[in-house]
PDB file of N, CA and C in Angstrom:
ATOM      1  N   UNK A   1     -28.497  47.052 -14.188  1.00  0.00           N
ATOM      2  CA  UNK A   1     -29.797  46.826 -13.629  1.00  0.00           C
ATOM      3  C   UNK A   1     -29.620  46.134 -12.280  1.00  0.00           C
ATOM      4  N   UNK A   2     -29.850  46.623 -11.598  1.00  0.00           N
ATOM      5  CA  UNK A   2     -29.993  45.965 -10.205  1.00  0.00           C
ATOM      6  C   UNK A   2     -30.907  45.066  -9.963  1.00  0.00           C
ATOM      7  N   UNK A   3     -30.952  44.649  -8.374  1.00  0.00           N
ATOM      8  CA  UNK A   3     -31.488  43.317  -7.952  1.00  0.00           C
ATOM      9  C   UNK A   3     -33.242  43.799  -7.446  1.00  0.00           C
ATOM     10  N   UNK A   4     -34.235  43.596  -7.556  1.00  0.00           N
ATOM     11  CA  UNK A   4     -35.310  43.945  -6.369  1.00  0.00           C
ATOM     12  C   UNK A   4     -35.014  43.386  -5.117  1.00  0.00           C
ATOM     13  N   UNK A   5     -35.650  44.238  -4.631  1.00  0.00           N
ATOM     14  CA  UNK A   5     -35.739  43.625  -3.124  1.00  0.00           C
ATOM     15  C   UNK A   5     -36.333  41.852  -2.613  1.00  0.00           C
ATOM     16  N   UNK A   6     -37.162  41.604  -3.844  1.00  0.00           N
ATOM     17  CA  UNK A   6     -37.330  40.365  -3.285  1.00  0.00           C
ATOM     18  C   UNK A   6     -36.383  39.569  -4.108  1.00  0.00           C
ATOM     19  N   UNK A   7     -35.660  39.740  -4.877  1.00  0.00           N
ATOM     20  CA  UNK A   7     -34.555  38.859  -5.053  1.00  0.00           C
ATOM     21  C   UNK A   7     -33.735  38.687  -4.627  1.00  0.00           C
ATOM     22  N   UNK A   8     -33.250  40.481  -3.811  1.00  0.00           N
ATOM     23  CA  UNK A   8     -32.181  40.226  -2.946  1.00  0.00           C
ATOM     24  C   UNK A   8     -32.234  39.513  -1.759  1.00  0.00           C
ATOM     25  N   UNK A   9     -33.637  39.062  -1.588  1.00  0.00           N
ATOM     26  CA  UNK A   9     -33.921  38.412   0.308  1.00  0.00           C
ATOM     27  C   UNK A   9     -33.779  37.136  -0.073  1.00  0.00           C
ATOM     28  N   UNK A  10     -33.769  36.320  -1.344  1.00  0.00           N
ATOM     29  CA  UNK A  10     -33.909  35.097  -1.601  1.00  0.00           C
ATOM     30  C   UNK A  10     -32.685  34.755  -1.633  1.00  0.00           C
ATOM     31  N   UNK A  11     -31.452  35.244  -1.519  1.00  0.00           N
ATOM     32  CA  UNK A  11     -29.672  35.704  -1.768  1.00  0.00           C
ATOM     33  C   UNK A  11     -29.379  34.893  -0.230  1.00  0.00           C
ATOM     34  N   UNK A  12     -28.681  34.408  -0.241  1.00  0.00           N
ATOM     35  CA  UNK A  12     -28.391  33.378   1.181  1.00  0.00           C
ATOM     36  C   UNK A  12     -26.780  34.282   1.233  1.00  0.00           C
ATOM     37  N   UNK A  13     -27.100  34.582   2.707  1.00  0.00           N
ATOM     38  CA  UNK A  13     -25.769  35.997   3.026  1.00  0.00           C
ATOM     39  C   UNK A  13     -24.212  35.297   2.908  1.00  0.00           C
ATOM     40  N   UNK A  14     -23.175  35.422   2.840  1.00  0.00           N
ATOM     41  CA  UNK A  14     -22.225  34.762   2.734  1.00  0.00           C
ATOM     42  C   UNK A  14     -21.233  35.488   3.924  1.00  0.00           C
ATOM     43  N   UNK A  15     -20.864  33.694   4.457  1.00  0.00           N
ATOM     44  CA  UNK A  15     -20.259  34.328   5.576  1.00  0.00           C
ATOM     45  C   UNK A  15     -18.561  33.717   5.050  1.00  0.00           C
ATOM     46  N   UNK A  16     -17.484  34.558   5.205  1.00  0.00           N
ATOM     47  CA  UNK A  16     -16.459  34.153   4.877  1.00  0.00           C
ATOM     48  C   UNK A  16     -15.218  33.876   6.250  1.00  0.00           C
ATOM     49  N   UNK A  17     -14.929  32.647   6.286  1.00  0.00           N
ATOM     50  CA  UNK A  17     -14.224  32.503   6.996  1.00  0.00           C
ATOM     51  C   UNK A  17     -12.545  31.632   6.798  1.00  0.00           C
ATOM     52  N   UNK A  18     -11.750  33.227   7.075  1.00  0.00           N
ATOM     53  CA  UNK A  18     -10.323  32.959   6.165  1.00  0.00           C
ATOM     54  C   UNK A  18      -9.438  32.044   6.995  1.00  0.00           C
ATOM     55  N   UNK A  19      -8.668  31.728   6.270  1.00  0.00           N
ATOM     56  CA  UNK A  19      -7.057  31.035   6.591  1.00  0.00           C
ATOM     57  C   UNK A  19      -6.701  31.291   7.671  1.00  0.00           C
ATOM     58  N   UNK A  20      -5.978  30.717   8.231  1.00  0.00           N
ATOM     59  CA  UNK A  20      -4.948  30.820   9.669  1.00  0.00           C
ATOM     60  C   UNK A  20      -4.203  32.189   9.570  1.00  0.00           C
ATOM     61  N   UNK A  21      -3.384  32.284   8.355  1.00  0.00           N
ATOM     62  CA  UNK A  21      -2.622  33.091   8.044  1.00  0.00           C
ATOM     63  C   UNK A  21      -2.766  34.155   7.196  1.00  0.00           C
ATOM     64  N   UNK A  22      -3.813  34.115   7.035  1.00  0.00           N
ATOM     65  CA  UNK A  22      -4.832  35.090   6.141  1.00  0.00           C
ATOM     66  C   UNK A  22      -6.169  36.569   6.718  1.00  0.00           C
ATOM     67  N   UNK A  23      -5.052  37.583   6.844  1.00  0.00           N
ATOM     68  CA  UNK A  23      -6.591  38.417   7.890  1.00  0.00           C
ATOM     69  C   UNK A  23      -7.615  38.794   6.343  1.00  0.00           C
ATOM     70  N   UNK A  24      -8.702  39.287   7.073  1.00  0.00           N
ATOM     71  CA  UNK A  24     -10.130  39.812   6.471  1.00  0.00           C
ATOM     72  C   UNK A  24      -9.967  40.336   4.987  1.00  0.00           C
ATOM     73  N   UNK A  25      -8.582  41.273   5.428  1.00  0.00           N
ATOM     74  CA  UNK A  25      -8.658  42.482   3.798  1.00  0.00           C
ATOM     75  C   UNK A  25      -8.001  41.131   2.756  1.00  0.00           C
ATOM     76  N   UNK A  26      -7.681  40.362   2.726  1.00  0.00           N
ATOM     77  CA  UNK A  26      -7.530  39.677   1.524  1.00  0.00           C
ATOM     78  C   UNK A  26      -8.420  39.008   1.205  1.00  0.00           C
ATOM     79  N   UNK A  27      -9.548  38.720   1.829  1.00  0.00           N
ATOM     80  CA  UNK A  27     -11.185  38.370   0.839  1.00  0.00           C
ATOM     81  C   UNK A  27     -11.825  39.758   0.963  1.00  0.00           C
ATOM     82  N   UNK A  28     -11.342  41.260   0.821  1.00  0.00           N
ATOM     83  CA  UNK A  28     -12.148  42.018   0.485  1.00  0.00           C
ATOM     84  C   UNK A  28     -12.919  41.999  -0.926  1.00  0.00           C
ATOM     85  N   UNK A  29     -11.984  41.732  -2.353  1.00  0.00           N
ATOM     86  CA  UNK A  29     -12.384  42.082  -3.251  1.00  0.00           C
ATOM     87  C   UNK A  29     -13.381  40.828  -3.880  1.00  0.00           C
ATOM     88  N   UNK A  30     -12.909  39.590  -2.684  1.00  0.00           N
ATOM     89  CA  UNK A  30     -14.428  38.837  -3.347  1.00  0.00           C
ATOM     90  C   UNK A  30     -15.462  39.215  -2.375  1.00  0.00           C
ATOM     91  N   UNK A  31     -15.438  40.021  -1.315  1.00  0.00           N
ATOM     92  CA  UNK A  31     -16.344  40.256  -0.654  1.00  0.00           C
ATOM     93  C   UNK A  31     -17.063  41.542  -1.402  1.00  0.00           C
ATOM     94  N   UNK A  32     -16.641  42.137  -2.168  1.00  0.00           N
ATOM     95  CA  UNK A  32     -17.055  43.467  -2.965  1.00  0.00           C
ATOM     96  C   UNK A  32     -17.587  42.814  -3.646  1.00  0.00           C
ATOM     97  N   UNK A  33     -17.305  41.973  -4.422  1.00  0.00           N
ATOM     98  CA  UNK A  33     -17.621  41.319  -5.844  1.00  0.00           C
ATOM     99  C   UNK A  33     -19.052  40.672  -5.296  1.00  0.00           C
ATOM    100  N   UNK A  34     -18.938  40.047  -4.523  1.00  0.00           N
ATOM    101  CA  UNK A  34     -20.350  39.393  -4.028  1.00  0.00           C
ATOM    102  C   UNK A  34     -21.274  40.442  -3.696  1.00  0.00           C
ATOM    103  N   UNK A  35     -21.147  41.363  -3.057  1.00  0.00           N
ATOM    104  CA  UNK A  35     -22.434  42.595  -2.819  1.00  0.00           C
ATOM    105  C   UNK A  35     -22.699  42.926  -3.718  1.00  0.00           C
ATOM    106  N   UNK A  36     -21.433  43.091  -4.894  1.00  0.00           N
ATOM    107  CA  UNK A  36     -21.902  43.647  -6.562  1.00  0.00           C
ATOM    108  C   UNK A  36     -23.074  42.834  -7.478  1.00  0.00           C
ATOM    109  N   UNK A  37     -23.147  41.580  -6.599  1.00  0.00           N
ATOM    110  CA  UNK A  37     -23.865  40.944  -7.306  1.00  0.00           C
ATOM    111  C   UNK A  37     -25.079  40.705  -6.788  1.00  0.00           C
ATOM    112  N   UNK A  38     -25.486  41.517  -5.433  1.00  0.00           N
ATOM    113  CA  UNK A  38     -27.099  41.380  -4.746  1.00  0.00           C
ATOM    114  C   UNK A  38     -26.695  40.547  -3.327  1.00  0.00           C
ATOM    115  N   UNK A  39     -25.609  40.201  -3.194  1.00  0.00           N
ATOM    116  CA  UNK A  39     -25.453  39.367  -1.864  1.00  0.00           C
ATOM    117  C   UNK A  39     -24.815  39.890  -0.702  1.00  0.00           C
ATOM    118  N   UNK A  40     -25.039  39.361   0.708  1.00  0.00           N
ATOM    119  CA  UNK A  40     -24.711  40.098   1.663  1.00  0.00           C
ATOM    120  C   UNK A  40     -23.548  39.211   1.849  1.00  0.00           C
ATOM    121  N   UNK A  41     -22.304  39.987   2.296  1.00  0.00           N
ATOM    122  CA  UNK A  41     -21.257  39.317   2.468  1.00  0.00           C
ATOM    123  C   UNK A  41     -20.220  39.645   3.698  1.00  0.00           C
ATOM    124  N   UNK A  42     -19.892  38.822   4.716  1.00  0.00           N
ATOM    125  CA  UNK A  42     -19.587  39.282   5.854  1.00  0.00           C
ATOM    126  C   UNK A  42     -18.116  38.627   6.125  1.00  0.00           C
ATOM    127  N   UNK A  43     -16.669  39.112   6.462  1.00  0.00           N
ATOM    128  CA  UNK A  43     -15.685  38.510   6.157  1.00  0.00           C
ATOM    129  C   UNK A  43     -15.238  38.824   7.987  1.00  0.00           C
ATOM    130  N   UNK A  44     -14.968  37.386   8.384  1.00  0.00           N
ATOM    131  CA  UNK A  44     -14.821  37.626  10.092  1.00  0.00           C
ATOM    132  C   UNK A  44     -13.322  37.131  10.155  1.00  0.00           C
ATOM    133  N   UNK A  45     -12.659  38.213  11.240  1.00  0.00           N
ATOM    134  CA  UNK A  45     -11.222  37.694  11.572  1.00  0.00           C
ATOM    135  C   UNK A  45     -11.218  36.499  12.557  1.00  0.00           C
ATOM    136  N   UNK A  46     -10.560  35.825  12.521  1.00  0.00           N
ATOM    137  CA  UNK A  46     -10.048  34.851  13.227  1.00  0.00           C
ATOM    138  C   UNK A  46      -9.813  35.473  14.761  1.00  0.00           C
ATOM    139  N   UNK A  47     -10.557  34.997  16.001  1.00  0.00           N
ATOM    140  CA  UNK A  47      -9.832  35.020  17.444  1.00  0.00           C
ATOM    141  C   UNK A  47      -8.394  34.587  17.306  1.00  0.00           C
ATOM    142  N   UNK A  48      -8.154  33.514  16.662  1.00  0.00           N
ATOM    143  CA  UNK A  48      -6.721  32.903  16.988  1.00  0.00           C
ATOM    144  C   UNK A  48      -5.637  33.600  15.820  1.00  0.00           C
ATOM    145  N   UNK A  49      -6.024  34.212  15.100  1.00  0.00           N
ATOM    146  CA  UNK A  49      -4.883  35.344  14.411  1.00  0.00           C
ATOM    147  C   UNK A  49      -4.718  37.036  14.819  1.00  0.00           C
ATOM    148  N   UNK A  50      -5.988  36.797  15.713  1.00  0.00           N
ATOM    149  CA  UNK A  50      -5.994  38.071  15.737  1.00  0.00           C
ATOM    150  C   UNK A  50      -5.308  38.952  17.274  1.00  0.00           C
ATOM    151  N   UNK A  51      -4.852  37.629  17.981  1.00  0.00           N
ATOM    152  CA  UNK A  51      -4.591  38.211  19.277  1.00  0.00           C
ATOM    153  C   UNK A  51      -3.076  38.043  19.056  1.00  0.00           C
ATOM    154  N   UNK A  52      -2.576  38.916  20.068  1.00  0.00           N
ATOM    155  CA  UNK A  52      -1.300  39.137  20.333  1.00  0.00           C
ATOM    156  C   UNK A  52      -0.509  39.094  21.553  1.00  0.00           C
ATOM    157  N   UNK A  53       0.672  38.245  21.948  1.00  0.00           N
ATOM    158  CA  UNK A  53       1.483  38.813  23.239  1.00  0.00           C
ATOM    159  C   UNK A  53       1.534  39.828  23.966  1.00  0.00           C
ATOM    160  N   UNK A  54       1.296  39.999  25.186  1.00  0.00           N
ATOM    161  CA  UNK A  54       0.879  38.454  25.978  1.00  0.00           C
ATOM    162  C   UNK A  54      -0.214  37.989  26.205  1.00  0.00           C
ATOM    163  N   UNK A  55      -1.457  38.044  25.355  1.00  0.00           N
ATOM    164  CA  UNK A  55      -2.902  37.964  25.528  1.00  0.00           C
ATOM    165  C   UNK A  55      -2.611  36.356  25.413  1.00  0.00           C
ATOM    166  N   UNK A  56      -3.060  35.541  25.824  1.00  0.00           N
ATOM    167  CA  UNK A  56      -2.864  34.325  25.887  1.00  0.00           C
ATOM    168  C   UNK A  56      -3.815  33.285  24.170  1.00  0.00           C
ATOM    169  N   UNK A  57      -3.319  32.752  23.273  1.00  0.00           N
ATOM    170  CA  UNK A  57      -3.496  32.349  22.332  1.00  0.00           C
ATOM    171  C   UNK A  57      -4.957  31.606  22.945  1.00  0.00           C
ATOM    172  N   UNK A  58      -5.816  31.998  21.530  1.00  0.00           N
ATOM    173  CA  UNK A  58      -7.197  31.236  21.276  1.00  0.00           C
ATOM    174  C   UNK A  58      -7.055  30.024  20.761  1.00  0.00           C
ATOM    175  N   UNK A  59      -8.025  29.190  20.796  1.00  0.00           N
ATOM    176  CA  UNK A  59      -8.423  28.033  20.449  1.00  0.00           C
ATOM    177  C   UNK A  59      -9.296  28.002  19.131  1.00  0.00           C
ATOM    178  N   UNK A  60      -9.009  27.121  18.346  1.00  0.00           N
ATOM    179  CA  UNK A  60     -10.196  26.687  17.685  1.00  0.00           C
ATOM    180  C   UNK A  60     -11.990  26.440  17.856  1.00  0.00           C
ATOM    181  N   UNK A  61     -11.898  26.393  18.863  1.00  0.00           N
ATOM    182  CA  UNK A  61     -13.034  26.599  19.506  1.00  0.00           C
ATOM    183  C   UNK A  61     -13.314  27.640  19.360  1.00  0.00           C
ATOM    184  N   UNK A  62     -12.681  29.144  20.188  1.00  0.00           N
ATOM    185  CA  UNK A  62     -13.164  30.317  20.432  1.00  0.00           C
ATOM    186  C   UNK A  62     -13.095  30.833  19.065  1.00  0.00           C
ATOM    187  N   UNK A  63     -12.360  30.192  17.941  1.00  0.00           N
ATOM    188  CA  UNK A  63     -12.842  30.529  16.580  1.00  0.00           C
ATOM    189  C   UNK A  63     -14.374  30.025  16.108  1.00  0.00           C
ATOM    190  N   UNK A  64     -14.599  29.410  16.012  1.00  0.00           N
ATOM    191  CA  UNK A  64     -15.623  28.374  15.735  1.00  0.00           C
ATOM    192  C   UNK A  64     -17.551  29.355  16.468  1.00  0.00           C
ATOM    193  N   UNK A  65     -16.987  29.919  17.882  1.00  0.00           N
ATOM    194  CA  UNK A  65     -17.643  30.384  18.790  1.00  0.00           C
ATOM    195  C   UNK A  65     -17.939  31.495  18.398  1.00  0.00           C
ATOM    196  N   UNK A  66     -16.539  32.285  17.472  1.00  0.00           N
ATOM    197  CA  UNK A  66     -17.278  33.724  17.148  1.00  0.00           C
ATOM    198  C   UNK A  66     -17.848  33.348  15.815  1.00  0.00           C
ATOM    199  N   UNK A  67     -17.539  32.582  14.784  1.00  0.00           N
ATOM    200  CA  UNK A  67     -18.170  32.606  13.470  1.00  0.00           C
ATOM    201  C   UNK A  67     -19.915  32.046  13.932  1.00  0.00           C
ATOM    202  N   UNK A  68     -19.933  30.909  14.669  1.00  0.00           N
ATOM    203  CA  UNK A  68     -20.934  30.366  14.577  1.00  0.00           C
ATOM    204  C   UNK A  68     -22.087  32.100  15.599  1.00  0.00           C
ATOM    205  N   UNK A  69     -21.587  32.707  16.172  1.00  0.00           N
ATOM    206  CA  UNK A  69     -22.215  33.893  16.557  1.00  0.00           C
ATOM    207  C   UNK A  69     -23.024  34.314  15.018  1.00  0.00           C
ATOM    208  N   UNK A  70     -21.694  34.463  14.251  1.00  0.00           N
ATOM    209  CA  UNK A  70     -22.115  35.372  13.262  1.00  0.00           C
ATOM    210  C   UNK A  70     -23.330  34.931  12.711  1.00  0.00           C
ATOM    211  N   UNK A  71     -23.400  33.339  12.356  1.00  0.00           N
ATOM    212  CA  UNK A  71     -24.501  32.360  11.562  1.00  0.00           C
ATOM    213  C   UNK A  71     -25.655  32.563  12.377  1.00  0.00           C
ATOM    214  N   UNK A  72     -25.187  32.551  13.844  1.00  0.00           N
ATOM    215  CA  UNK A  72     -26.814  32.397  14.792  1.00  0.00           C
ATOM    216  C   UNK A  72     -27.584  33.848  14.172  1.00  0.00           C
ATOM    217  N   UNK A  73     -26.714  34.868  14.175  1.00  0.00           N
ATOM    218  CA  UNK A  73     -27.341  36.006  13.890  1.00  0.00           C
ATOM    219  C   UNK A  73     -28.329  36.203  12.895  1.00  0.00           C
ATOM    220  N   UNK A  74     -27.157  36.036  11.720  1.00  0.00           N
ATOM    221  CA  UNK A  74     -28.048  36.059  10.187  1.00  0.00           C
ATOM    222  C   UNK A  74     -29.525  34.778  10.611  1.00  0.00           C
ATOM    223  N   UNK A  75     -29.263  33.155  10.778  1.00  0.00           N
ATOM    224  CA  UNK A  75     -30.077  32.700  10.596  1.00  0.00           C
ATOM    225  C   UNK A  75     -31.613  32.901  11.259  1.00  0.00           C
ATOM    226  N   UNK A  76     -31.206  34.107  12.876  1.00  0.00           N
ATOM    227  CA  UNK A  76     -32.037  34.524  13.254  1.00  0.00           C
ATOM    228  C   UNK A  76     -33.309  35.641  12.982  1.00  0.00           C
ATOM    229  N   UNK A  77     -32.526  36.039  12.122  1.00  0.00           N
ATOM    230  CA  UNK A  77     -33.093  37.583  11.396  1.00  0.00           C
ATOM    231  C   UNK A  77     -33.780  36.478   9.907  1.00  0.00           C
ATOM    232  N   UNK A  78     -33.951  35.149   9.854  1.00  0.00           N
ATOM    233  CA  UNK A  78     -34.134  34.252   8.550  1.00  0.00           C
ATOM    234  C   UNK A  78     -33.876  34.363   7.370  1.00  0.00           C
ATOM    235  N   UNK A  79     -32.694  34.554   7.793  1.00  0.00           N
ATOM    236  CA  UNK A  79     -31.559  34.159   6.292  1.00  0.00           C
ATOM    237  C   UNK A  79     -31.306  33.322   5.644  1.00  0.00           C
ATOM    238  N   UNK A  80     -30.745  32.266   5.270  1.00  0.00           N
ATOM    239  CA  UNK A  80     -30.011  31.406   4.853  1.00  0.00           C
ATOM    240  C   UNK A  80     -28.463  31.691   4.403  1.00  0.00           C
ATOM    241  N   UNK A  81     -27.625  30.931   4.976  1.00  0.00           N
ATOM    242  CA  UNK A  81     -26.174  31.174   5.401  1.00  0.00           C
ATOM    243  C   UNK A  81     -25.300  30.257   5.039  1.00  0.00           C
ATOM    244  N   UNK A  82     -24.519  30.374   4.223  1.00  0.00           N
ATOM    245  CA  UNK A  82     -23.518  29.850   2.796  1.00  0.00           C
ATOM    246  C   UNK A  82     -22.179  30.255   3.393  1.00  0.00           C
ATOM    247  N   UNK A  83     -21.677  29.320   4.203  1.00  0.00           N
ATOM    248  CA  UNK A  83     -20.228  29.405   5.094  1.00  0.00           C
ATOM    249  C   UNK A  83     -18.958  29.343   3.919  1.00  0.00           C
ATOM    250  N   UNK A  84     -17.899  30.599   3.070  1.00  0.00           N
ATOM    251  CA  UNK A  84     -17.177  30.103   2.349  1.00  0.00           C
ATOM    252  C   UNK A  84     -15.655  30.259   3.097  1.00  0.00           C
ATOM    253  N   UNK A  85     -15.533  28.774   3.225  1.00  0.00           N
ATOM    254  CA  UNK A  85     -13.849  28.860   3.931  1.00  0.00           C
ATOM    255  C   UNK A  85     -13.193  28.616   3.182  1.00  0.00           C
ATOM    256  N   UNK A  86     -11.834  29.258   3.931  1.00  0.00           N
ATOM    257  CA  UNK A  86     -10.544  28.372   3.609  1.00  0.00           C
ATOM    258  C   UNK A  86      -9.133  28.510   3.968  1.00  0.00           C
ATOM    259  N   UNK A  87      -8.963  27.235   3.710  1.00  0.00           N
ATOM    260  CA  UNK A  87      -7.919  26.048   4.644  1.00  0.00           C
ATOM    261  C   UNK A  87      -8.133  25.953   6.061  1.00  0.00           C
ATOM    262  N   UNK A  88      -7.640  26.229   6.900  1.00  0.00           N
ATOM    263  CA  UNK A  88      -7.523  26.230   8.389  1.00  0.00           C
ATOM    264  C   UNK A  88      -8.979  26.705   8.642  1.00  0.00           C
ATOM    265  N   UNK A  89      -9.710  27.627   7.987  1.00  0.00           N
ATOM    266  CA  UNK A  89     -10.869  28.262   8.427  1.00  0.00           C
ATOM    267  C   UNK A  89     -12.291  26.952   7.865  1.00  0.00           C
ATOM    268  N   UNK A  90     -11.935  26.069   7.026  1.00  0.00           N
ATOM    269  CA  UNK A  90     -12.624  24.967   6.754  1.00  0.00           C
ATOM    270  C   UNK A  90     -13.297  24.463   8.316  1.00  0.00           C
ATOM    271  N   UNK A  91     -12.213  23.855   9.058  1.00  0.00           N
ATOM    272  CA  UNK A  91     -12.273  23.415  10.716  1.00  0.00           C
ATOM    273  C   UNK A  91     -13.445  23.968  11.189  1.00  0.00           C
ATOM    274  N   UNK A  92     -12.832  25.976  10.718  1.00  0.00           N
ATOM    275  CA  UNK A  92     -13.659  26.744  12.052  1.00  0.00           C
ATOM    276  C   UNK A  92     -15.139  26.559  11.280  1.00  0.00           C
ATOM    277  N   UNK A  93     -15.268  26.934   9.899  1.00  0.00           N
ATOM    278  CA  UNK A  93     -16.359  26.907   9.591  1.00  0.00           C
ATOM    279  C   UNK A  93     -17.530  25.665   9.831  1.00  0.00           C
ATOM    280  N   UNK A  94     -16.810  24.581   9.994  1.00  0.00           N
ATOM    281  CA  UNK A  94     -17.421  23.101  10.202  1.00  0.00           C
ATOM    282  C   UNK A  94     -18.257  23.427  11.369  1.00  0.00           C
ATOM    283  N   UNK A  95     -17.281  23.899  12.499  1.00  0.00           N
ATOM    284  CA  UNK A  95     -18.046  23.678  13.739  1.00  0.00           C
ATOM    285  C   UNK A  95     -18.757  24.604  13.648  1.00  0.00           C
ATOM    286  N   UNK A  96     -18.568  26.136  12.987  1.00  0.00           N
ATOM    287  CA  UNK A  96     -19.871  26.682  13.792  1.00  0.00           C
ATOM    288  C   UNK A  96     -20.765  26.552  12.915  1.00  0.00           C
ATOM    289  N   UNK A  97     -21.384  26.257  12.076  1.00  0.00           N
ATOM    290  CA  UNK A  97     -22.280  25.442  11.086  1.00  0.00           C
ATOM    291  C   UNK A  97     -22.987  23.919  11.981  1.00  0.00           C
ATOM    292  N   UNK A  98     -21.962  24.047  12.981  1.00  0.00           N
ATOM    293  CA  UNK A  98     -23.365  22.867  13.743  1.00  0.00           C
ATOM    294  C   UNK A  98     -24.256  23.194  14.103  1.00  0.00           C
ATOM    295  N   UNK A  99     -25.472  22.625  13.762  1.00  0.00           N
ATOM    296  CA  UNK A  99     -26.645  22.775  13.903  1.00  0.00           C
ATOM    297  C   UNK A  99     -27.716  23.908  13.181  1.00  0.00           C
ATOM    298  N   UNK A 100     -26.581  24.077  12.098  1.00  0.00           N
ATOM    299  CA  UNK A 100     -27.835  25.078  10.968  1.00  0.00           C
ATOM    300  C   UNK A 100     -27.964  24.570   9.815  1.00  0.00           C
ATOM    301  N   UNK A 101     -27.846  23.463   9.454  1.00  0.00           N
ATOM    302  CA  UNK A 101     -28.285  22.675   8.291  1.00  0.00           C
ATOM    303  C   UNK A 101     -29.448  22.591   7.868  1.00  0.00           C
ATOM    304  N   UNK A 102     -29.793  22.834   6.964  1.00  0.00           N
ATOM    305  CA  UNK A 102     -31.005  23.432   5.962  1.00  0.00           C
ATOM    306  C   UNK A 102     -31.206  22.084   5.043  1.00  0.00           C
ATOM    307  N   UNK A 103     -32.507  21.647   5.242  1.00  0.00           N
ATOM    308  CA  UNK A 103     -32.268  20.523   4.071  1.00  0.00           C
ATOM    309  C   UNK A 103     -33.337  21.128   3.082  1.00  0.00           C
ATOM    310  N   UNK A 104     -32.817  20.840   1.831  1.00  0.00           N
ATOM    311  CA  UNK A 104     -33.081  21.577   0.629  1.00  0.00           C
ATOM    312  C   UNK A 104     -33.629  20.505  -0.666  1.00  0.00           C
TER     313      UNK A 104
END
């Protein structure tokens, strides 16, 4: 039995933001698992894993800069946005989560 539509809008989208050393396809299958369950789930690579010699290495920042893109987006379209990190991606997720705190 599936979700209705208004249950699925009440579903706060999940944004996943991985490890240093960790690209996208290894939170695919919790990213499957979460749509299986009515939720929108969005798994973003890292700027700073994802570039290569001689492109000159990203910052934590320019990590931080593309996730928090992702959050401005969803929270713009009025979502509610459930940042799940981890390890190194904890950092990125912190910062771009400034300034979308929802008090509940």
């Amino acid at each position: 039995m599936g979700l209705d539509t208004s249950e699925q809008a009440e579903r706060p989208s999940i944004v996943i933001v991985p490890g240093s050393f960790s690209p996208p396809s290894f939170y695919a299958a919790v990213a499957e698992n979460l749509r299986r369950n009515g939720y929108e789930a969005i798994v973003g690579a890292l700027v700073s894993a994802s570039r290569v010699p001689p492109a000159p290495a990203a910052t934590m920042d320019e990590d931080a800069v593309y996730f928090r893109g992702i959050v401005s987006g969803l929270a713009d379209e009025g979502k509610d946005v459930v940042i799940l990190t981890h390890s190194y991606g904890g950092v990125v997720g912190t910062e771009a989560a400034q300034g979308y705190a929802k008090a509940v």
